[in-house]
Structures are given as C-alpha cells and as structure tokens.
Protein backbone atom coordinates (compact mmCIF):
# COMPACT_ATOMS: atom_id res chain seq x y z
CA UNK A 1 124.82 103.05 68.37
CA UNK A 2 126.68 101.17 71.08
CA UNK A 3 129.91 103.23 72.24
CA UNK A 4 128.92 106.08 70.40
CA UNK A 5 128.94 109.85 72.41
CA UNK A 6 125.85 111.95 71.61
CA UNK A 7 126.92 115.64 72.23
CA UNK A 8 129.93 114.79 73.50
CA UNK A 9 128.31 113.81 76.53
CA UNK A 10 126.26 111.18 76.40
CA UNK A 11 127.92 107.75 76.18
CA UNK A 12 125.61 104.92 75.00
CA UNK A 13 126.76 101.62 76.67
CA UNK A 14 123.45 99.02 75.58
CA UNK A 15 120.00 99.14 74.03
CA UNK A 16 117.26 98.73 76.07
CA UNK A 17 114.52 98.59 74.14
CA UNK A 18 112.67 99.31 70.64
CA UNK A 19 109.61 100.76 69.51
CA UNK A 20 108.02 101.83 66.53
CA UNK A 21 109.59 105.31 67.00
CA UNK A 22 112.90 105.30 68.45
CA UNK A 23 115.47 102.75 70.41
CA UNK A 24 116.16 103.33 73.93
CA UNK A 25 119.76 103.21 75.31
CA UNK A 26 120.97 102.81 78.42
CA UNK A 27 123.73 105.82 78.57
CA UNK A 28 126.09 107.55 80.88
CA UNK A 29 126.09 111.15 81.25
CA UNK A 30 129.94 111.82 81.20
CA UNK A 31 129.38 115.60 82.56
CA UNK A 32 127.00 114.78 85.77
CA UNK A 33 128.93 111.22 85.61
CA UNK A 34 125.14 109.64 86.17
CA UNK A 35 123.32 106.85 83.85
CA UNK A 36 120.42 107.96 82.21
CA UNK A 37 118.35 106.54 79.35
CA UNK A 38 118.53 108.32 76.14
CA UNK A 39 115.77 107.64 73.28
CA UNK A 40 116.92 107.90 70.27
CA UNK A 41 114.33 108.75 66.87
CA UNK A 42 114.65 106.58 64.08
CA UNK A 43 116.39 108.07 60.85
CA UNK A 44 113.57 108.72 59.07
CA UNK A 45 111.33 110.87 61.61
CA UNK A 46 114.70 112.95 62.27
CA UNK A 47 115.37 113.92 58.29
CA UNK A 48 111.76 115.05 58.81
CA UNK A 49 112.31 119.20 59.01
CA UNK A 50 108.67 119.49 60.54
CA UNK A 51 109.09 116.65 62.21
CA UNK A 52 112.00 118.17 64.04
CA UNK A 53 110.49 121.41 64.63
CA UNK A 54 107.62 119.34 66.39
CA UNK A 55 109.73 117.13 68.41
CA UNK A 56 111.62 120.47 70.02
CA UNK A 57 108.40 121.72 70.82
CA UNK A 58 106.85 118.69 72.61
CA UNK A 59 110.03 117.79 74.25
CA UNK A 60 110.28 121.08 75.86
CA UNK A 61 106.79 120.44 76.98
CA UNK A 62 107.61 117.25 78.46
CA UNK A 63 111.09 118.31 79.77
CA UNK A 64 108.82 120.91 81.91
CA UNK A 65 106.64 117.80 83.93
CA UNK A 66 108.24 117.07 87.21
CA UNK A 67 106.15 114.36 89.49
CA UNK A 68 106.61 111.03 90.98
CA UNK A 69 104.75 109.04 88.49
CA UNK A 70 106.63 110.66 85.50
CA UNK A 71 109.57 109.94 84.29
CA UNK A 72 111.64 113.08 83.86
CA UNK A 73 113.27 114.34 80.59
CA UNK A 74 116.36 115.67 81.54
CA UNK A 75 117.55 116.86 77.79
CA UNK A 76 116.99 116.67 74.08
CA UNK A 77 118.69 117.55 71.40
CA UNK A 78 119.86 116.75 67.62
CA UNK A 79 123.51 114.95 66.75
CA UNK A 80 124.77 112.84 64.30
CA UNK A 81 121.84 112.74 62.43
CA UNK A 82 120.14 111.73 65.31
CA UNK A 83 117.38 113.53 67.45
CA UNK A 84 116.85 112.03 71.02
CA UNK A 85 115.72 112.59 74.65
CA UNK A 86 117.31 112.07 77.81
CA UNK A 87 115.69 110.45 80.49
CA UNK A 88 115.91 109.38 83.52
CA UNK A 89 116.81 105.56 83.95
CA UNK A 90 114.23 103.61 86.02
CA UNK A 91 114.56 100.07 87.19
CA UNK A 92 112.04 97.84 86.45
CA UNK A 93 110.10 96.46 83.83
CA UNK A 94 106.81 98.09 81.61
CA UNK A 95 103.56 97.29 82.68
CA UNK A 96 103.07 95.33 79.06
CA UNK A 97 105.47 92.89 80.18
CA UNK A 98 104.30 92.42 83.94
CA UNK A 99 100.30 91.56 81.77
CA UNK A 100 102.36 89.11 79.70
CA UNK A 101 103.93 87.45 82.46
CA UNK A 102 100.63 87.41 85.01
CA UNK A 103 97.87 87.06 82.30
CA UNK A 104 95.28 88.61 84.97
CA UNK A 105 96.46 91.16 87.81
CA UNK A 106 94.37 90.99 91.53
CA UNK A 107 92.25 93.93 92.46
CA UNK A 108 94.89 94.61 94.75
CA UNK A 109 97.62 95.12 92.48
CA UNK A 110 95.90 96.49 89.87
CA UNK A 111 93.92 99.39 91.22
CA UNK A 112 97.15 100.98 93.05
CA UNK A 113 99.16 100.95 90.20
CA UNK A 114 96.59 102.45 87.47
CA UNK A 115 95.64 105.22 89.98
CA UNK A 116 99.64 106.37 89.98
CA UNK A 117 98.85 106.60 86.38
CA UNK A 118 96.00 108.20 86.76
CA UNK A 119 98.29 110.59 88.97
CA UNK A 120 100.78 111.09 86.27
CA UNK A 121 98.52 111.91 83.42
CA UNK A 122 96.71 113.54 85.28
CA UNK A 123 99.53 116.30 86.27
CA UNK A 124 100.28 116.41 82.51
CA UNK A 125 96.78 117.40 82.41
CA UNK A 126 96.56 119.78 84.22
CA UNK A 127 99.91 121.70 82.91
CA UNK A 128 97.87 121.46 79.52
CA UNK A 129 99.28 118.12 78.04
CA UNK A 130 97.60 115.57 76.47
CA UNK A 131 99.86 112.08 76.28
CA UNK A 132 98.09 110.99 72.96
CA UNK A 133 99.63 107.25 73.02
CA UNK A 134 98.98 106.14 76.84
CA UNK A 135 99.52 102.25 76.64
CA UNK A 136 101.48 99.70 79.20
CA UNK A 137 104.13 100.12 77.44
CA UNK A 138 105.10 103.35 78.26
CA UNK A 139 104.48 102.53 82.07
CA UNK A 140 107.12 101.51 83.86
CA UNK A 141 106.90 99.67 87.79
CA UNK A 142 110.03 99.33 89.45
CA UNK A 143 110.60 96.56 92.38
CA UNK A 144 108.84 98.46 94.68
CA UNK A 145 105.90 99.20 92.46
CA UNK A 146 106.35 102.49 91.84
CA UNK A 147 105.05 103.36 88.54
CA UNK A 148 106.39 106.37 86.17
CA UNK A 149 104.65 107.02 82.61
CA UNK A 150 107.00 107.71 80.02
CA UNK A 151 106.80 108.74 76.40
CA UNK A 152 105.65 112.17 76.49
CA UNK A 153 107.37 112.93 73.61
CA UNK A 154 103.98 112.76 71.42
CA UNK A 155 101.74 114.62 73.79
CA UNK A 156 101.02 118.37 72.46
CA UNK A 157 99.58 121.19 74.46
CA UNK A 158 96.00 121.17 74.90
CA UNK A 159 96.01 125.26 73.83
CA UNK A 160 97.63 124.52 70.32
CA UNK A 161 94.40 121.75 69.47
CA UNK A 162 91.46 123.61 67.84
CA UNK A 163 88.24 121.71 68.63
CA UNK A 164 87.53 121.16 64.69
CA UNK A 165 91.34 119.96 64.04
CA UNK A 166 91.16 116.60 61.71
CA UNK A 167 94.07 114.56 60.66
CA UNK A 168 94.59 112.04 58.49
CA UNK A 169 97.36 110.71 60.94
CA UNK A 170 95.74 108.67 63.79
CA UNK A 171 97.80 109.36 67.03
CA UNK A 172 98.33 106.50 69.20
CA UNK A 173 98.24 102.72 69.48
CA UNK A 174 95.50 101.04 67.60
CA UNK A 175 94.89 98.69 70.77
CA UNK A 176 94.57 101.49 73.00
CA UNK A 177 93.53 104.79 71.32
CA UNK A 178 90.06 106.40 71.61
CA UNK A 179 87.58 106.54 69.36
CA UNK A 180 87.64 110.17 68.51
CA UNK A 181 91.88 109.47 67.83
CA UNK A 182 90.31 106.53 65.75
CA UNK A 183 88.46 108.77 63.76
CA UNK A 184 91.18 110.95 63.33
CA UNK A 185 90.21 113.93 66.20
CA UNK A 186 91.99 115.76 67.87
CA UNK A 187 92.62 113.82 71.78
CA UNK A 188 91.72 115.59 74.36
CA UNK A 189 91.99 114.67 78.25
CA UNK A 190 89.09 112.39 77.91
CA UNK A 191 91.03 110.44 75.11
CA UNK A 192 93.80 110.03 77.39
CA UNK A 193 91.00 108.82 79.93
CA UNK A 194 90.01 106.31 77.36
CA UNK A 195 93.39 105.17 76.94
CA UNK A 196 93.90 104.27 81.17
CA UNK A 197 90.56 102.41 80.54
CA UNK A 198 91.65 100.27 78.26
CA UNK A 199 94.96 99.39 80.09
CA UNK A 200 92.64 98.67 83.55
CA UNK A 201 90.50 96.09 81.29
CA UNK A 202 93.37 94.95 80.16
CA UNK A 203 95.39 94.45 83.51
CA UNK A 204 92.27 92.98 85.21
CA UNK A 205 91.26 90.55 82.19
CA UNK A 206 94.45 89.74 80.39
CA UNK A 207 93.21 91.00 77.31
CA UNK A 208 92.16 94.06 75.50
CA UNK A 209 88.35 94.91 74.90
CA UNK A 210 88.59 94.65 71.11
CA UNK A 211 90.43 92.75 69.16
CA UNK A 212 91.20 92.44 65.45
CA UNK A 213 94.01 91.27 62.56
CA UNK A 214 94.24 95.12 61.39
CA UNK A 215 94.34 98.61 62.71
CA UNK A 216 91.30 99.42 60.45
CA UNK A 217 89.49 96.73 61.95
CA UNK A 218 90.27 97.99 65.13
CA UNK A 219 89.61 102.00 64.60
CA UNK A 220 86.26 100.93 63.89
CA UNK A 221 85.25 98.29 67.10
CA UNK A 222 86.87 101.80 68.82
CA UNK A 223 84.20 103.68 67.20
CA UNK A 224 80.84 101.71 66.86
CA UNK A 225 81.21 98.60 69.43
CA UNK A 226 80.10 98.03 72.47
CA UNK A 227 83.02 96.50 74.45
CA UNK A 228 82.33 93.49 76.13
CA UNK A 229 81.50 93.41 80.01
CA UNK A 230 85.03 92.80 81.28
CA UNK A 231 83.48 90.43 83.93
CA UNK A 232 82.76 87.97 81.42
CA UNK A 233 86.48 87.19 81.38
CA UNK A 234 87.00 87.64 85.05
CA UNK A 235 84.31 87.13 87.34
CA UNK A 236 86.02 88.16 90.46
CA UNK A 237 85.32 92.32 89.04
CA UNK A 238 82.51 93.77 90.86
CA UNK A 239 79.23 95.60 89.58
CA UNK A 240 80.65 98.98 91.09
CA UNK A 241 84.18 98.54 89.08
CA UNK A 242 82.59 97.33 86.23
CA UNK A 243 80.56 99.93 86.45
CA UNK A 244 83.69 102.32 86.05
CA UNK A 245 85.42 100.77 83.78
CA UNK A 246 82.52 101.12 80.96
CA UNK A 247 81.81 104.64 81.65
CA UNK A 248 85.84 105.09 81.02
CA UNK A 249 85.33 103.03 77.49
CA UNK A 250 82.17 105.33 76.71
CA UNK A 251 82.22 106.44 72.98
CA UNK A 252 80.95 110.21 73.55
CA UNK A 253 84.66 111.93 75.68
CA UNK A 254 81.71 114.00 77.68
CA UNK A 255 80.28 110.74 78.93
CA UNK A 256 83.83 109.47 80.32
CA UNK A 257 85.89 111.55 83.36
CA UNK A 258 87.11 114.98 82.34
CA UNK A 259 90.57 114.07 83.24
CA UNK A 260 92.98 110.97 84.30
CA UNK A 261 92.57 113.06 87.74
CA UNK A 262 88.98 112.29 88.64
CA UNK A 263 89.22 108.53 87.41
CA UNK A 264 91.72 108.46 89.60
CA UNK A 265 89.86 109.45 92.69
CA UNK A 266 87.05 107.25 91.98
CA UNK A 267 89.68 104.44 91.77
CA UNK A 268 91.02 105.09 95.15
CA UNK A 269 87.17 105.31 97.03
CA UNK A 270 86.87 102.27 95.16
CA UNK A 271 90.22 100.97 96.51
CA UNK A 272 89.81 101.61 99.79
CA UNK A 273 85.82 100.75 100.45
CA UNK A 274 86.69 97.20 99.07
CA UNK A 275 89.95 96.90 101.57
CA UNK A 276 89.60 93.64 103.45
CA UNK A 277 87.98 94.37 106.61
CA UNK A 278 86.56 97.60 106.00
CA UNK A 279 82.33 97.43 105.02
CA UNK A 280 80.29 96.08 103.89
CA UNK A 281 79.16 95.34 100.08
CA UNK A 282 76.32 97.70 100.06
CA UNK A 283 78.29 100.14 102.35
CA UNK A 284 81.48 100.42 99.90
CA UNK A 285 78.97 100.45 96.77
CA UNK A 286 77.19 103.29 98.31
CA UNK A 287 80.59 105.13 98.61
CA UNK A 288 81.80 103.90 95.23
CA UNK A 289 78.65 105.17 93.74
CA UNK A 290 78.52 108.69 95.17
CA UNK A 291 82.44 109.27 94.57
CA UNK A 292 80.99 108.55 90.87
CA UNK A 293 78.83 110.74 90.81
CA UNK A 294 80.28 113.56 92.41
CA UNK A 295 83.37 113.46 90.06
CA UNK A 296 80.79 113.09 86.67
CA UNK A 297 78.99 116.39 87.86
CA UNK A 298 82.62 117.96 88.92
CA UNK A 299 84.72 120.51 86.90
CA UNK A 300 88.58 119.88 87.11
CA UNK A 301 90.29 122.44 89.55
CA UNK A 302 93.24 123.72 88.91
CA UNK A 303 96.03 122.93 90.80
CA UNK A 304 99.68 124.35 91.69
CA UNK A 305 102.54 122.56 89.71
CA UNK A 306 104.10 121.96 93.06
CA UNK A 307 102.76 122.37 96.69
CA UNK A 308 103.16 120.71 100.28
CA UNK A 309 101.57 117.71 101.28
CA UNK A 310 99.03 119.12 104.07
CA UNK A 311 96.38 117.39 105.85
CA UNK A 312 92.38 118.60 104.94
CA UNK A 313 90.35 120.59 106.52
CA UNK A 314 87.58 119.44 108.91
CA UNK A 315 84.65 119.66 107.06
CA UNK A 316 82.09 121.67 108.53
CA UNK A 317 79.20 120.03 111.18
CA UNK A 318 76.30 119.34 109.22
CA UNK A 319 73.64 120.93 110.94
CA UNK A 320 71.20 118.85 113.19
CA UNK A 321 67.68 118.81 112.61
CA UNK A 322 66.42 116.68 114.81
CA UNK A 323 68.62 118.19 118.32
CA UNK A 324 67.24 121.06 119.92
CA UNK A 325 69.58 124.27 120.20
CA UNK A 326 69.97 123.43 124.18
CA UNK A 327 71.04 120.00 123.23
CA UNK A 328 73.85 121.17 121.00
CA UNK A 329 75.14 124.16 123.23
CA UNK A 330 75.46 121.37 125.98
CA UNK A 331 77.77 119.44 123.28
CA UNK A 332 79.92 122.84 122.07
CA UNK A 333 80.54 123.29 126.05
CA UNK A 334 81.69 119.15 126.61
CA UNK A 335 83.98 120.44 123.50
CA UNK A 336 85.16 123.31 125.39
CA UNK A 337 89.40 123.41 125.87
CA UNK A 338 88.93 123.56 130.04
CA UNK A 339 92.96 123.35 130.63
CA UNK A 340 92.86 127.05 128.86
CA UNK A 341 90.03 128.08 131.00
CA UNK A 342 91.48 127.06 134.19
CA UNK A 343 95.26 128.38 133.46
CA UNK A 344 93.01 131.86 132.53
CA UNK A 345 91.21 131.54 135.79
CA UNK A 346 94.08 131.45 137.70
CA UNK A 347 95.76 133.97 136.16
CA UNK A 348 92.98 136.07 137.06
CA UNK A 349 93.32 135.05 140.63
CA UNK A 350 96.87 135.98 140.85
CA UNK A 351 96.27 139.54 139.35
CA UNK A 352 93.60 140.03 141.87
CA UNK A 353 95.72 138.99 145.30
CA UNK A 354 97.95 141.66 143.61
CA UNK A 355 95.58 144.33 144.88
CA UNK A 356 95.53 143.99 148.57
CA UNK A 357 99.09 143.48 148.53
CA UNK A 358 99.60 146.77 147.30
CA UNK A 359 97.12 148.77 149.20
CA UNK A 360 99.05 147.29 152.06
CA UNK A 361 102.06 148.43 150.92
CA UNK A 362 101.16 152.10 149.98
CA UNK A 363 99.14 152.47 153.25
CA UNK A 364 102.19 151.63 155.56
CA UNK A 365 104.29 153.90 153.83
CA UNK A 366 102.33 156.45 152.28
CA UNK A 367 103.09 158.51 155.86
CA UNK A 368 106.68 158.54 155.46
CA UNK A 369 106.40 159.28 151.86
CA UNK A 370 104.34 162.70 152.87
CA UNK A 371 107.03 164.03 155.17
C-alpha cells in the first residue's frame, strides 16, 4: 500500500510493521500536514460485515482513551476496501523486541516500565475497557522510556460482556492470555491483569511461564499448571516480588488484582522500598507486604477521566496512647503559627493607643465645639 492515499488524506510512505491482524504504516496526514501511523486490517477481517460493525464500535471506544501511556487513535475509517486506524506515531521500539535484544531486564528497568502499563490499562479500565490481547508487542518505549500501550482495537466495553458469555473464539495471544480467555470466557480486568503478569515474568526471566509447540497445548498449561517460580530462572527476584508476580498468574481472576491499577501500586511500594539506599530487607518487605494486602482487600475507586496533578492530604495524627493529654497540648502549642499571633498582638496594641489619643482630642476641643 506504499504511495497509496486513504481518504484522500492519509498518505502511506513505508510499512512499519505486521501482525496477525493488520500492517502498520508509517503515513502523513496531508490535512494537519503531521505523520501518524495508520493500521491497516487485513482483507479478509474487512469483507467481514460484522466484523466491520465491531471494529467501528471498539475503535470509537479506543479513539475516546486519552493518557500518557496510551497511544492515541486519532481516526478510523473504511476505504478502498480497506478498514484502518490512525494513530499516533511513536518513536521507539516494542517491548517484545527490547526482551529479544536483553534476554533478562534489571529490577530497575523493569518495574518502571510495567507500572506505566499498569497505568495505561489501567485508565482503559476504569473508562470500562478491557484490552483483551495485552502482550509486549503492543507496548511501545521510546528513547526516553516512555512507554504507550497500543492495540486497543480488540478491547470491548466491560458493560456489553455478560458474566455467562462463552465463545468459541479465544481472544488474545496464546503466550499471554488468561486462563478464563483460554477457556473461552469472557476477559475481564483481571484477565488483562493476567496478561501484565505474564509480560513482568517474562521481562524479568527472558522467557514466558509456559511454554509449548501449539496453542492447545498452551490454553491448557494456562488453565491447569502451576507456573514455575520465576526465580528459578533468575535468582536475583526477591521473595516479596515473587510473591506478586504468582498472585498476578493465579488461575481463579478473584485471587489476582481487580485491575492493572492496583498491581500497579503494589509495583511502585515495591519499587521504591527496594531503591538503593532506602531500608532495609525486612523494612521494604514489611511495606511490600502491607501495600499487598491493602490493595487485595480494596475495591477499585473510580476516578475522573482527567484531573490535576495535586499533592495528598496529610493524613490524620494517629492518636497517642501512651502521651498524656498535657503532653500533647504542650506539642499542638510548639506547633502553634507565633508570627500570626504576634502581628495580631500588635495590632491589638495599636487599636488600643487609639483610645487615649482620642479622648485627648475630644476633651481639648469639646469646649469650643459647645459654643
């Protein structure tokens, strides 16, 4: 499709990639005169009248996600026989190739970069979306490592899914999917969950937790296997992430994180208590521990599509057993704002020299006044 003009807008200068779906072009929007990259469906899926009628619905679904770690859909439409999405064009590589190339990723690059995931899919959660083929694939890092999920252009709305739904069509990657998608359930959040898990193992061991010749093969290790302990292939993963990264691969979705949201939290108190320099081992499992779980016991809040970054709260003082009341009214006064009392004090003052200035002032001419 090289040279071609989709819509009479879109030129498509090279291919940048292929999948099992569509191609992706790199493309120049002629109208805002900006490059974009436009997927385009293979021939079959687009002949497809349901298929079609699907696509519309989950690209306008996808077209409505706006954050950081997404990569925006800027159009869709059908021409030429062809249906396909624009996107925007990052730089960069996908995360599949970055595993290739490294084999094993440190704890330091790998936890920052799976918890903007987390923040991606998490959004989509949260506006009702479930990604259905999340994979390192359809990650992309640019050189400064920020990462965008793409590909939303499987993910349906949560509100359309009927709890009892069966299909004979298994969404997703057989590498990646989740059990319940291996049985042929409908995904949910916690499949999507699944999904990140499988993409941390792999990032932090250079492998996937099951492998097999066939996607049949593989459905079933999804379903009935116990994955290996991922620090049998890297010994350098703690008991506390280890510890996470099974409860993500847990067979039962109630037994995983509700949503990409919370795995993403825990990720980041596990982040940051294992910081060089920070605490110690028992300290930062402690942490690790309760940030676990708090968010297993948690229900997922919702949250405004768009807001201002603001800084929290201060959390309330605990109260203090063990201090008598005299003890702590001597520490509320120490916190006492004594520039404000002082400019108040003085104010009073001034007020009150007022007075005998003007008693002085009506007495020496008060006389003259009653003439």
């Amino acid at each position: 499709m090289t040279n071609a003009l989709l819509n009479n807008r879109y030129e498509m200068l090279e291919p940048l990639g292929t999948g099992g779906m569509a191609q992706v072009f790199r493309a120049r929007d002629l109208m805002l005169e900006r490059f974009v990259a436009v997927k385009v469906l293979r021939a079959s899926y687009a002949n497809d009248a349901d298929f079609q009628a699907r696509f519309r619905q989950e690209a306008k679904s996808a077209a409505n996600l706006s954050h950081p770690n997404i990569v925006t859909v800027h159009d869709f439409g059908f021409d030429q026989g062809y249906l396909y999405l624009i996107m925007e064009l990052v730089p960069g590589v996908n995360l599949k190739t970055m595993i290739d190339n490294l084999g094993k990723f440190s704890l330091e690059d790998a936890i920052p970069l799976i918890v903007q995931a987390c923040a991606g899919i998490g959004y989509a959660h949260r506006a009702g979306l479930v990604h259905c083929d999340v994979k390192p694939h359809n990650m992309l890092v640019s050189p400064d490592r920020r990462l965008k999920v793409t590909d939303f252009g499987i993910a349906r709305a949560i509100a359309s899914i009927h709890p009892d739904e069966q299909s004979d069509v298994i969404w997703g990657s057989p590498l990646y999917f989740s059990p319940e998608q291996a049985a042929g359930g409908a995904p949910s959040p916690a499949s999507d969950v699944y999904s990140l898990g499988v993409v941390l193992y792999e990032m932090l061991t250079g492998r996937t937790p099951f492998i097999a010749s066939t996607a049949d093969e593989l459905a079933k290790l999804h379903r009935d296997a116990t994955p290996p302990p991922p620090s049998r292939f890297n010994p350098k993963i703690s008991p506390e992430l280890e510890q996470i990264i099974l409860k993500v691969l847990s067979k039962e979705p109630s037994q995983r994180y509700r949503t990409a949201d919370q795995m993403g939290r825990v990720l980041m108190t596990f982040g940051a208590a294992h910081q060089p320099g920070t605490e110690s081992a028992p300290d930062a499992a402690r942490k690790v521990d309760s940030a676990h779980q708090r968010e297993a016991g948690s229900q997922p809040a919702p949250v405004p599509t768009a807001r201002p970054v603001t800084r929290p709260s201060p959390e309330p003082a605990a109260p203090r057993a063990n201090e008598s009341p005299a003890h702590i009214i001597e520490e509320e006064l120490l916190e006492i704002d004594w520039v404000s009392v002082g400019l108040g004090l003085l104010a009073l003052f001034a007020v009150g020299m007022l007075i005998p200035l003007w008693l002085m002032v009506y007495y020496r001419y008060a006389p003259y006044l009653n003439q």
